[in-house]
PDB file of N, CA and C in Angstrom:
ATOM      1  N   UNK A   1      72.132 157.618 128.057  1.00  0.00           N
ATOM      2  CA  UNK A   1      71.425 157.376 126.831  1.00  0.00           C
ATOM      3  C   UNK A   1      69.985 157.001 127.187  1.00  0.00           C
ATOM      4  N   UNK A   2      68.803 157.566 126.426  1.00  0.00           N
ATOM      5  CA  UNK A   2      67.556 157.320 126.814  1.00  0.00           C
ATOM      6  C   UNK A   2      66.992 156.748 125.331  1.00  0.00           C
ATOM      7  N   UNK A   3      66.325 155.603 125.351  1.00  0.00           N
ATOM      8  CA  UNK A   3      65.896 155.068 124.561  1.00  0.00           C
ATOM      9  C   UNK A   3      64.393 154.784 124.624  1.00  0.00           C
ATOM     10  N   UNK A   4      63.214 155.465 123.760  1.00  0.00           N
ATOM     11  CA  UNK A   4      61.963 155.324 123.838  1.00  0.00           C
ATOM     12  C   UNK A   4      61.344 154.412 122.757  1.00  0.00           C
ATOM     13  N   UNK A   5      60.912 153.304 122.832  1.00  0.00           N
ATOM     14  CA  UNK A   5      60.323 152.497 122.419  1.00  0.00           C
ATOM     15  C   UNK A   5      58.658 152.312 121.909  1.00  0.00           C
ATOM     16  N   UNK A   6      57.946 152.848 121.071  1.00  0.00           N
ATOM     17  CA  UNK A   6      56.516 152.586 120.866  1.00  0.00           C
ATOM     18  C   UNK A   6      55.969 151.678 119.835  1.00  0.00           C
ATOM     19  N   UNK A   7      55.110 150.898 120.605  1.00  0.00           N
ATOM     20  CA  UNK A   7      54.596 149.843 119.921  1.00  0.00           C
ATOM     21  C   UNK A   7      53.385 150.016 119.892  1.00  0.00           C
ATOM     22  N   UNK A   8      52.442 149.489 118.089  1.00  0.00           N
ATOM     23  CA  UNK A   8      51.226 150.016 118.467  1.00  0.00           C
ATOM     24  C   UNK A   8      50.871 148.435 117.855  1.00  0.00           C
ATOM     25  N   UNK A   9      50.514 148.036 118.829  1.00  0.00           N
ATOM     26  CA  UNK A   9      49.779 146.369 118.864  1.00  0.00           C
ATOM     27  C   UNK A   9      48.739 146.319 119.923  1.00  0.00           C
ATOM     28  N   UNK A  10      47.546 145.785 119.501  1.00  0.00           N
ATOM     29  CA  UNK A  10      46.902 144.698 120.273  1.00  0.00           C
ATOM     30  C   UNK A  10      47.159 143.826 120.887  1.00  0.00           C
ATOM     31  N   UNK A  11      46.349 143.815 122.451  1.00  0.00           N
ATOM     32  CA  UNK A  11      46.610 142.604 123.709  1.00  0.00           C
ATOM     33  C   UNK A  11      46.727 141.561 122.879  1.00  0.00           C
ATOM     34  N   UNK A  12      45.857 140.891 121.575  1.00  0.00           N
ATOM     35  CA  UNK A  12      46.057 140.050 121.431  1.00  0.00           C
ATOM     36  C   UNK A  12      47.603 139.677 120.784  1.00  0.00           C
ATOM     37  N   UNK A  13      47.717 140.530 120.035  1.00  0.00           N
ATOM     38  CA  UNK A  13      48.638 140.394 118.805  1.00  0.00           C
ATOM     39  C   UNK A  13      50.364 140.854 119.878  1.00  0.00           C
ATOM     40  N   UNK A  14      50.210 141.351 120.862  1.00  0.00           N
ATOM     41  CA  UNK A  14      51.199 141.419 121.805  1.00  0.00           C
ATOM     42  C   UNK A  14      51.635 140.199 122.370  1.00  0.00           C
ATOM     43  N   UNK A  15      50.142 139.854 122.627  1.00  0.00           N
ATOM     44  CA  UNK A  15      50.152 138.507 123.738  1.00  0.00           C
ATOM     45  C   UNK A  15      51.129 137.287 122.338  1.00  0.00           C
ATOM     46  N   UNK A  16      50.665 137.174 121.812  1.00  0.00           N
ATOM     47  CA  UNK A  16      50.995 136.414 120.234  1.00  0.00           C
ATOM     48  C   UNK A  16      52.546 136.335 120.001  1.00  0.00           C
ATOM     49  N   UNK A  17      52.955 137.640 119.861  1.00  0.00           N
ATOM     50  CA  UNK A  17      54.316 137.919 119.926  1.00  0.00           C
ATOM     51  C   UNK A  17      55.559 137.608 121.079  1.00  0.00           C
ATOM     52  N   UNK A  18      54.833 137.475 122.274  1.00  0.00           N
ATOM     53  CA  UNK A  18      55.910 137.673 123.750  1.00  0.00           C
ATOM     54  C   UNK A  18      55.909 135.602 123.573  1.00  0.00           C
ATOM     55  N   UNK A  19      54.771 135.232 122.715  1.00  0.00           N
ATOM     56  CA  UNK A  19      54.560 133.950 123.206  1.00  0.00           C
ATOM     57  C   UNK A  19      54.144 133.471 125.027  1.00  0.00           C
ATOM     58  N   UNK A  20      53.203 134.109 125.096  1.00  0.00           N
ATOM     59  CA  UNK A  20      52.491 134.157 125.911  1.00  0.00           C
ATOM     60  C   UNK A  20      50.585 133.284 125.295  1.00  0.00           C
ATOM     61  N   UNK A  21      50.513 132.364 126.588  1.00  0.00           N
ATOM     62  CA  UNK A  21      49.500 131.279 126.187  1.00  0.00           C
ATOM     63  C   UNK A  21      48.063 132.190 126.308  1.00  0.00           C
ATOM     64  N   UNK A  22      46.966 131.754 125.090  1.00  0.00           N
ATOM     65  CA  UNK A  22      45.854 132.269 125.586  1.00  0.00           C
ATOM     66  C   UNK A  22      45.000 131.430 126.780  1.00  0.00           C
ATOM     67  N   UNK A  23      44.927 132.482 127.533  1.00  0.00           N
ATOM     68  CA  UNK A  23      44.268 132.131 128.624  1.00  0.00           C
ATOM     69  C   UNK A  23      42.703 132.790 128.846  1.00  0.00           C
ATOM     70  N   UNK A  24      42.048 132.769 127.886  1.00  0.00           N
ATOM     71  CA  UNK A  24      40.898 133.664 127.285  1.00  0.00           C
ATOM     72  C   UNK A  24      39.999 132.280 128.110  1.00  0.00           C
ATOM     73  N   UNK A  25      39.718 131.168 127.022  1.00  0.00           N
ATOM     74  CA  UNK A  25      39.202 129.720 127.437  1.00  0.00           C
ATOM     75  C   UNK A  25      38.963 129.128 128.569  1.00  0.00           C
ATOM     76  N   UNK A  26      40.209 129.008 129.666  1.00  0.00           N
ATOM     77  CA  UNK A  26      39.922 129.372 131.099  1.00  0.00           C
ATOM     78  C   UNK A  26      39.263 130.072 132.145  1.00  0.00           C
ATOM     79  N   UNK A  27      39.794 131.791 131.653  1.00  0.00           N
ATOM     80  CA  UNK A  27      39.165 132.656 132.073  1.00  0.00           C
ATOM     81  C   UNK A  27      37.474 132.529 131.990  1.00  0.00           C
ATOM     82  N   UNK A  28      36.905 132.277 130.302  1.00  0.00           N
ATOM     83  CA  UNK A  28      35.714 131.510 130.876  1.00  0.00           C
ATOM     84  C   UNK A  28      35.251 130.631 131.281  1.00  0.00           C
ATOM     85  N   UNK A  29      35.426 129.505 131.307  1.00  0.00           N
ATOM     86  CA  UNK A  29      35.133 128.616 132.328  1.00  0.00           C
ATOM     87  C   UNK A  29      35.365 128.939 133.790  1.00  0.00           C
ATOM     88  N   UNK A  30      36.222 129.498 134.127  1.00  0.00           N
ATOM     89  CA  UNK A  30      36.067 129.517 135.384  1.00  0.00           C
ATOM     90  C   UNK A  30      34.930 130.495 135.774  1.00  0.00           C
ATOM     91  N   UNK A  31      34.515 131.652 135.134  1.00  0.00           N
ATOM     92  CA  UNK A  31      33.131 132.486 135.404  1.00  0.00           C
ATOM     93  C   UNK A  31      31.923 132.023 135.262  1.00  0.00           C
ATOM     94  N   UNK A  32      32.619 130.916 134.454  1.00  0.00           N
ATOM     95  CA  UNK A  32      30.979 130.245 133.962  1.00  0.00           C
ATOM     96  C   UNK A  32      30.835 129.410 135.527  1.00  0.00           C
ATOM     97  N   UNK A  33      31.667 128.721 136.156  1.00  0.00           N
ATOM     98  CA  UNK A  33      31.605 127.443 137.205  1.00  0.00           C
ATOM     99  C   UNK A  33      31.119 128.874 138.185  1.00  0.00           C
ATOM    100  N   UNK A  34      31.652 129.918 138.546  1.00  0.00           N
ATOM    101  CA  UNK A  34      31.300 130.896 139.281  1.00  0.00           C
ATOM    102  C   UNK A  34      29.582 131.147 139.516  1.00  0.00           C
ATOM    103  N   UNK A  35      29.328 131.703 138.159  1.00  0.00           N
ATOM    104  CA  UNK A  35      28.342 131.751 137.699  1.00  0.00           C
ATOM    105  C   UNK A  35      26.965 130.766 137.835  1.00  0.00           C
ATOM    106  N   UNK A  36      27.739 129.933 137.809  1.00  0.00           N
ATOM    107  CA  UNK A  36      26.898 128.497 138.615  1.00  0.00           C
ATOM    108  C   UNK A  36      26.325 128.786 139.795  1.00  0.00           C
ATOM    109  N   UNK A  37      27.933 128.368 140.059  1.00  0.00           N
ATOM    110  CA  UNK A  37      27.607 128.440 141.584  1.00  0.00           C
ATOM    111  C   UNK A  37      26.772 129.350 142.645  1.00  0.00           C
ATOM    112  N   UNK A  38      26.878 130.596 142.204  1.00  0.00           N
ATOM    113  CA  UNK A  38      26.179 131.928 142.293  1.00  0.00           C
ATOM    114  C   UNK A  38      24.494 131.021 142.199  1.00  0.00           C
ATOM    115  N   UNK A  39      23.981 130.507 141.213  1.00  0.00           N
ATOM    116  CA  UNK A  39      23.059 130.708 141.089  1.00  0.00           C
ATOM    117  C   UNK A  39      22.184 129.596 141.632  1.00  0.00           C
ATOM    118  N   UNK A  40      23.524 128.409 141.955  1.00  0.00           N
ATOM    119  CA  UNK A  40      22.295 127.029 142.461  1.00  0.00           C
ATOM    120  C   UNK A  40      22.749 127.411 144.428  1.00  0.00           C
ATOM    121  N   UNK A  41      23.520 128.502 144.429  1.00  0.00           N
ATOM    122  CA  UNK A  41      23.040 128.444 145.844  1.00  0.00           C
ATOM    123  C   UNK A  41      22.680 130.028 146.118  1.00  0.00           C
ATOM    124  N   UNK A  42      21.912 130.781 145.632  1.00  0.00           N
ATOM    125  CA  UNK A  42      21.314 131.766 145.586  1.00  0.00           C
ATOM    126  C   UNK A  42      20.609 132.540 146.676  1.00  0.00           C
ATOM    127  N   UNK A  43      20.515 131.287 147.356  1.00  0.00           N
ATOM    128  CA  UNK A  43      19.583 131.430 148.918  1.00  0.00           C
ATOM    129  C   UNK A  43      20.141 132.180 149.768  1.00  0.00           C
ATOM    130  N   UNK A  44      21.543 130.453 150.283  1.00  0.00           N
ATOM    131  CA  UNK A  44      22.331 130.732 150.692  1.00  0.00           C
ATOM    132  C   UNK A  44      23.931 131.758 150.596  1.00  0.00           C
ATOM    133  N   UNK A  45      23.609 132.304 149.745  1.00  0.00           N
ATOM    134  CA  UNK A  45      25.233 132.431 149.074  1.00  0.00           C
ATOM    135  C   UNK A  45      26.103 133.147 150.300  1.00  0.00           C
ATOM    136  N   UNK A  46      26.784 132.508 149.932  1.00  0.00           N
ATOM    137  CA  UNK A  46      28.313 133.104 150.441  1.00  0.00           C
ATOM    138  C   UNK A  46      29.238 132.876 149.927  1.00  0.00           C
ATOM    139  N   UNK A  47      29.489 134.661 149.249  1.00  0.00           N
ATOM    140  CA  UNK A  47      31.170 134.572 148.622  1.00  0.00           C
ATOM    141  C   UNK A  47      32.698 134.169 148.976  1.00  0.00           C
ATOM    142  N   UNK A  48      32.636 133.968 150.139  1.00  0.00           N
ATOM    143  CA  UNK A  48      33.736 133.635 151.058  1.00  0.00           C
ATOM    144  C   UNK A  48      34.054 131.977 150.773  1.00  0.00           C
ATOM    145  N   UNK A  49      32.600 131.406 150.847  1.00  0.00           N
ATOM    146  CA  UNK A  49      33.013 129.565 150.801  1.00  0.00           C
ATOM    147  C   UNK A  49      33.078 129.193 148.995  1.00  0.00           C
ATOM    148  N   UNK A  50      32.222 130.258 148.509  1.00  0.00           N
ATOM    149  CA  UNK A  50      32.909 130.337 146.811  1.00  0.00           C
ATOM    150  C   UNK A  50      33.673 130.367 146.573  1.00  0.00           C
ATOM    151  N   UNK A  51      34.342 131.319 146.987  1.00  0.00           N
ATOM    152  CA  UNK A  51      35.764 131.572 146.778  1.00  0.00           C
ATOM    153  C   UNK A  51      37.311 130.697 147.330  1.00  0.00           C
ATOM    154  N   UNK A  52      36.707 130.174 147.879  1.00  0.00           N
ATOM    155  CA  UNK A  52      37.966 128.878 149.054  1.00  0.00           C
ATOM    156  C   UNK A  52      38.332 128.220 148.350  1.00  0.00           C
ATOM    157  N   UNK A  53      37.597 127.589 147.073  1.00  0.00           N
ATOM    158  CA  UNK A  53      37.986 126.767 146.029  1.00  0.00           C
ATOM    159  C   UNK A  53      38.849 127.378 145.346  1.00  0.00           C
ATOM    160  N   UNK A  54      39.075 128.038 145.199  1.00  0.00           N
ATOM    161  CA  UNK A  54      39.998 128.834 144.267  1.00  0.00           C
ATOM    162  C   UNK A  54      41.545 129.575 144.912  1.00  0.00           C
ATOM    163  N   UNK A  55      40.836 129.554 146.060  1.00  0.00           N
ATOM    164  CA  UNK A  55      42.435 130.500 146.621  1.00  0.00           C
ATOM    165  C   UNK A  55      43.321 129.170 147.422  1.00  0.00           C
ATOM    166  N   UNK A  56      44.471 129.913 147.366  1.00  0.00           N
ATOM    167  CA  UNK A  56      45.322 128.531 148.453  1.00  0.00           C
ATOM    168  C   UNK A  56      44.600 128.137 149.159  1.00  0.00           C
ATOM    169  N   UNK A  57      45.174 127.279 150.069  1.00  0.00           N
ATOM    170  CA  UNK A  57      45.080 126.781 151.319  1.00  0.00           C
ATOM    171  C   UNK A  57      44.982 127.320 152.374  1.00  0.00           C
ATOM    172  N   UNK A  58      45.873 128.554 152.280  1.00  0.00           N
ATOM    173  CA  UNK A  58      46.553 129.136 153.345  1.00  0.00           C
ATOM    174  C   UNK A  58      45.640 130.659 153.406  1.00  0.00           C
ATOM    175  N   UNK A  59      44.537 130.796 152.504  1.00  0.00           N
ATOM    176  CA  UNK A  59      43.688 131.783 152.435  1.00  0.00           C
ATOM    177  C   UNK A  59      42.274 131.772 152.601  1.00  0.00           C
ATOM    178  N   UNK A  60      42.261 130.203 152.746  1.00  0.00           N
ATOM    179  CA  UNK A  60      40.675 129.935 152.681  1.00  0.00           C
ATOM    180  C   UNK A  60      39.498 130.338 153.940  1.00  0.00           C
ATOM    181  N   UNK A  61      40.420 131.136 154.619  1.00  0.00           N
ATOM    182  CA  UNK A  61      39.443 131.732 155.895  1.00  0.00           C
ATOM    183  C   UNK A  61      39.375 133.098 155.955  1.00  0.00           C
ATOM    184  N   UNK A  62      38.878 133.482 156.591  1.00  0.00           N
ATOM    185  CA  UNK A  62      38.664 135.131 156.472  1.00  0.00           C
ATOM    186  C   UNK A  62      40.340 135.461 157.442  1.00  0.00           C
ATOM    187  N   UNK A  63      40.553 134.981 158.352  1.00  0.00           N
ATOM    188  CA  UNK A  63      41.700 134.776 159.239  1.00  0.00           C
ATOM    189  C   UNK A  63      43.203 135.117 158.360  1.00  0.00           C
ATOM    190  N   UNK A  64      43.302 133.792 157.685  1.00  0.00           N
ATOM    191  CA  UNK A  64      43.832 134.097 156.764  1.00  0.00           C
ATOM    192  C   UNK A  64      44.379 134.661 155.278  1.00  0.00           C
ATOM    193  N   UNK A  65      43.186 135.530 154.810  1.00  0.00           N
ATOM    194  CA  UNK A  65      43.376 136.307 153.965  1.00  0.00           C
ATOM    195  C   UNK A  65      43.613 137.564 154.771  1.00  0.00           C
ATOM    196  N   UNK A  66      42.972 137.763 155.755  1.00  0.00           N
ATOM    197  CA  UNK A  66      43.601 139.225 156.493  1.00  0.00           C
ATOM    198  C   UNK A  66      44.948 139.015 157.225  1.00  0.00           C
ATOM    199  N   UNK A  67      45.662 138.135 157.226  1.00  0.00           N
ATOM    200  CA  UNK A  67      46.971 137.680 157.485  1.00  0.00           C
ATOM    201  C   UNK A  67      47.494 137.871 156.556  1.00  0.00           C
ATOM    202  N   UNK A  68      47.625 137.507 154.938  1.00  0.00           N
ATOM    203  CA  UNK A  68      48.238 137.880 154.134  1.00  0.00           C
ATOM    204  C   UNK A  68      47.892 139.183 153.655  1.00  0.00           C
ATOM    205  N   UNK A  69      47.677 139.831 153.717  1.00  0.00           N
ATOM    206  CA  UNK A  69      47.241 140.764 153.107  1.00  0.00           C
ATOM    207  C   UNK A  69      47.973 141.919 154.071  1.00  0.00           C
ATOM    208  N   UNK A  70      48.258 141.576 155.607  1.00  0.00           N
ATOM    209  CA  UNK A  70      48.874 142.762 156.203  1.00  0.00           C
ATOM    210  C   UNK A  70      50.417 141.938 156.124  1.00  0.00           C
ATOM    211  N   UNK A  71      50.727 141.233 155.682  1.00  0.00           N
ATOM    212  CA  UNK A  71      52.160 140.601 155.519  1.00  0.00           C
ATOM    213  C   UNK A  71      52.418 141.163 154.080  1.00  0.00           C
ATOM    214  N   UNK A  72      51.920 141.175 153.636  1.00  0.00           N
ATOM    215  CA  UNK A  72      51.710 141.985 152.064  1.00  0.00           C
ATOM    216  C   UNK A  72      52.552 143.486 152.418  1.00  0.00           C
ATOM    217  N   UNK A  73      51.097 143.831 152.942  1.00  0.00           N
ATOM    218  CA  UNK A  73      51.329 145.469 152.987  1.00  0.00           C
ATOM    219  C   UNK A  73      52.173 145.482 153.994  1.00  0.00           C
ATOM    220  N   UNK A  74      53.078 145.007 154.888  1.00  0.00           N
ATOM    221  CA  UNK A  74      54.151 145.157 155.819  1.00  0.00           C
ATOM    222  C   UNK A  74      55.542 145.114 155.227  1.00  0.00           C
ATOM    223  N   UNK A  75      55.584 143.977 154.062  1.00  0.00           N
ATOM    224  CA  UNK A  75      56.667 143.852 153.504  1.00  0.00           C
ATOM    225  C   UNK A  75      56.550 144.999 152.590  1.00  0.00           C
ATOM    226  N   UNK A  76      56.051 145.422 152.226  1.00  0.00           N
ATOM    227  CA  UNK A  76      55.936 146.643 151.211  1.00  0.00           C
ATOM    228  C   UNK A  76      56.532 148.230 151.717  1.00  0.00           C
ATOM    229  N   UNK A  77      55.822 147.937 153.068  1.00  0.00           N
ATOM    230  CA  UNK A  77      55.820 149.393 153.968  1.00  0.00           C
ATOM    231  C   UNK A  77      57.031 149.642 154.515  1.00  0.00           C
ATOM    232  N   UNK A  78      58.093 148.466 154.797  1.00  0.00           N
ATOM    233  CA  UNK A  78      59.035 148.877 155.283  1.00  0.00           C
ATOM    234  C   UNK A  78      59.685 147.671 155.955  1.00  0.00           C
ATOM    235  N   UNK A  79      59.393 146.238 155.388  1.00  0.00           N
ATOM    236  CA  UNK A  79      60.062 145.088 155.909  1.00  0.00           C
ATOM    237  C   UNK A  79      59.474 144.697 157.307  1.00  0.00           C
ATOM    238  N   UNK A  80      58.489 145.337 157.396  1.00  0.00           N
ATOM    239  CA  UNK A  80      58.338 144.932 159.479  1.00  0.00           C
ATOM    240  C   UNK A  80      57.295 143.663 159.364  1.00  0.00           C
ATOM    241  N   UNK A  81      56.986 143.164 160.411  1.00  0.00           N
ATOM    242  CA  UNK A  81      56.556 142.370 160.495  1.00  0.00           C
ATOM    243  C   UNK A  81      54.868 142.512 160.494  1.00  0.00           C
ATOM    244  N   UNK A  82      53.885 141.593 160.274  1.00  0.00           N
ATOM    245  CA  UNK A  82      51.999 142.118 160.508  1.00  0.00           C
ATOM    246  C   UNK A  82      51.962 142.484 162.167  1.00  0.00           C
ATOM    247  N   UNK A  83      52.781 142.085 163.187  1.00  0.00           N
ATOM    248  CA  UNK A  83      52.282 142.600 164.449  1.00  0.00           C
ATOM    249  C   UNK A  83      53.016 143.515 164.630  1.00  0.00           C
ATOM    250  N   UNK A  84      53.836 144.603 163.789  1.00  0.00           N
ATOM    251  CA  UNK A  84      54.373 145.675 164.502  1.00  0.00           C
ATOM    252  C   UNK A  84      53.537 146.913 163.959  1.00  0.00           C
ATOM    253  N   UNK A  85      52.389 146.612 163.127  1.00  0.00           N
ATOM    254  CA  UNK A  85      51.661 148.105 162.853  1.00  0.00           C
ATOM    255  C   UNK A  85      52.344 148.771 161.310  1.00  0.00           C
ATOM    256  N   UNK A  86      53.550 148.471 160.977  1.00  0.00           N
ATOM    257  CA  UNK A  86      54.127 148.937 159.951  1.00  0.00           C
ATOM    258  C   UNK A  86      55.182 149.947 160.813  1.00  0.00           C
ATOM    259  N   UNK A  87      55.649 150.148 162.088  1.00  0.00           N
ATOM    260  CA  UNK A  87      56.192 151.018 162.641  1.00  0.00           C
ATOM    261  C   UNK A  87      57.247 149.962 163.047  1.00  0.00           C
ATOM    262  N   UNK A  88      58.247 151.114 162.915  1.00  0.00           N
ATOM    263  CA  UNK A  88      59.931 151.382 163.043  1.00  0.00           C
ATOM    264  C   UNK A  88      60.132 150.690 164.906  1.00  0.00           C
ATOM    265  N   UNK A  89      60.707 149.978 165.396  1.00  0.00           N
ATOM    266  CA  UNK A  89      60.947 149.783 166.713  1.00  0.00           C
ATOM    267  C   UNK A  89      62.467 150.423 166.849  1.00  0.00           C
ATOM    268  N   UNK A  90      62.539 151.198 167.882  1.00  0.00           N
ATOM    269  CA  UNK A  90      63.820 152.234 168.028  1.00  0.00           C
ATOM    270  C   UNK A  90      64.750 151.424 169.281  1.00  0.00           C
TER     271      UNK A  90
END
């Protein structure tokens, strides 16, 4: 049995319905603190130490975002581990 479903609603009026929180209010503030920040260190900037505030713990280095990110794509690729390349050991 195949059952096709179409709904013609708006993100908002979707979001409304699932009871799902607006997160609109947040979303700006946090661009706005971005936005800041961007601009009182303008000189200096670096997106990397911008960004540390915001991500885990465990991401706040360049080290470790390229650690997760091939643990990511490893578990995805085929369960292997980030030091086997994504390849099969026979």
């Amino acid at each position: 049995m195949k059952v096709n479903l179409e709904v013609d609603a708006t993100p908002e009026e979707l979001r409304r319905f699932m009871g799902w929180p607006d997160v609109q209010p947040l979303h700006e503030e946090m661009l706005n603190t971005i936005r800041e920040r961007m601009h009182a260190g303008s000189e200096g900037y670096d997106p990397l130490s911008l960004m540390a505030s915001f991500m885990p713990s465990q991401m706040q280095n360049m080290e470790g975002f390229q650690r997760a990110f091939w643990d990511a794509f490893a578990s995805g690729y085929g369960g292997g581990s980030a030091g086997s390349g994504g390849k099969d050991k026979d």
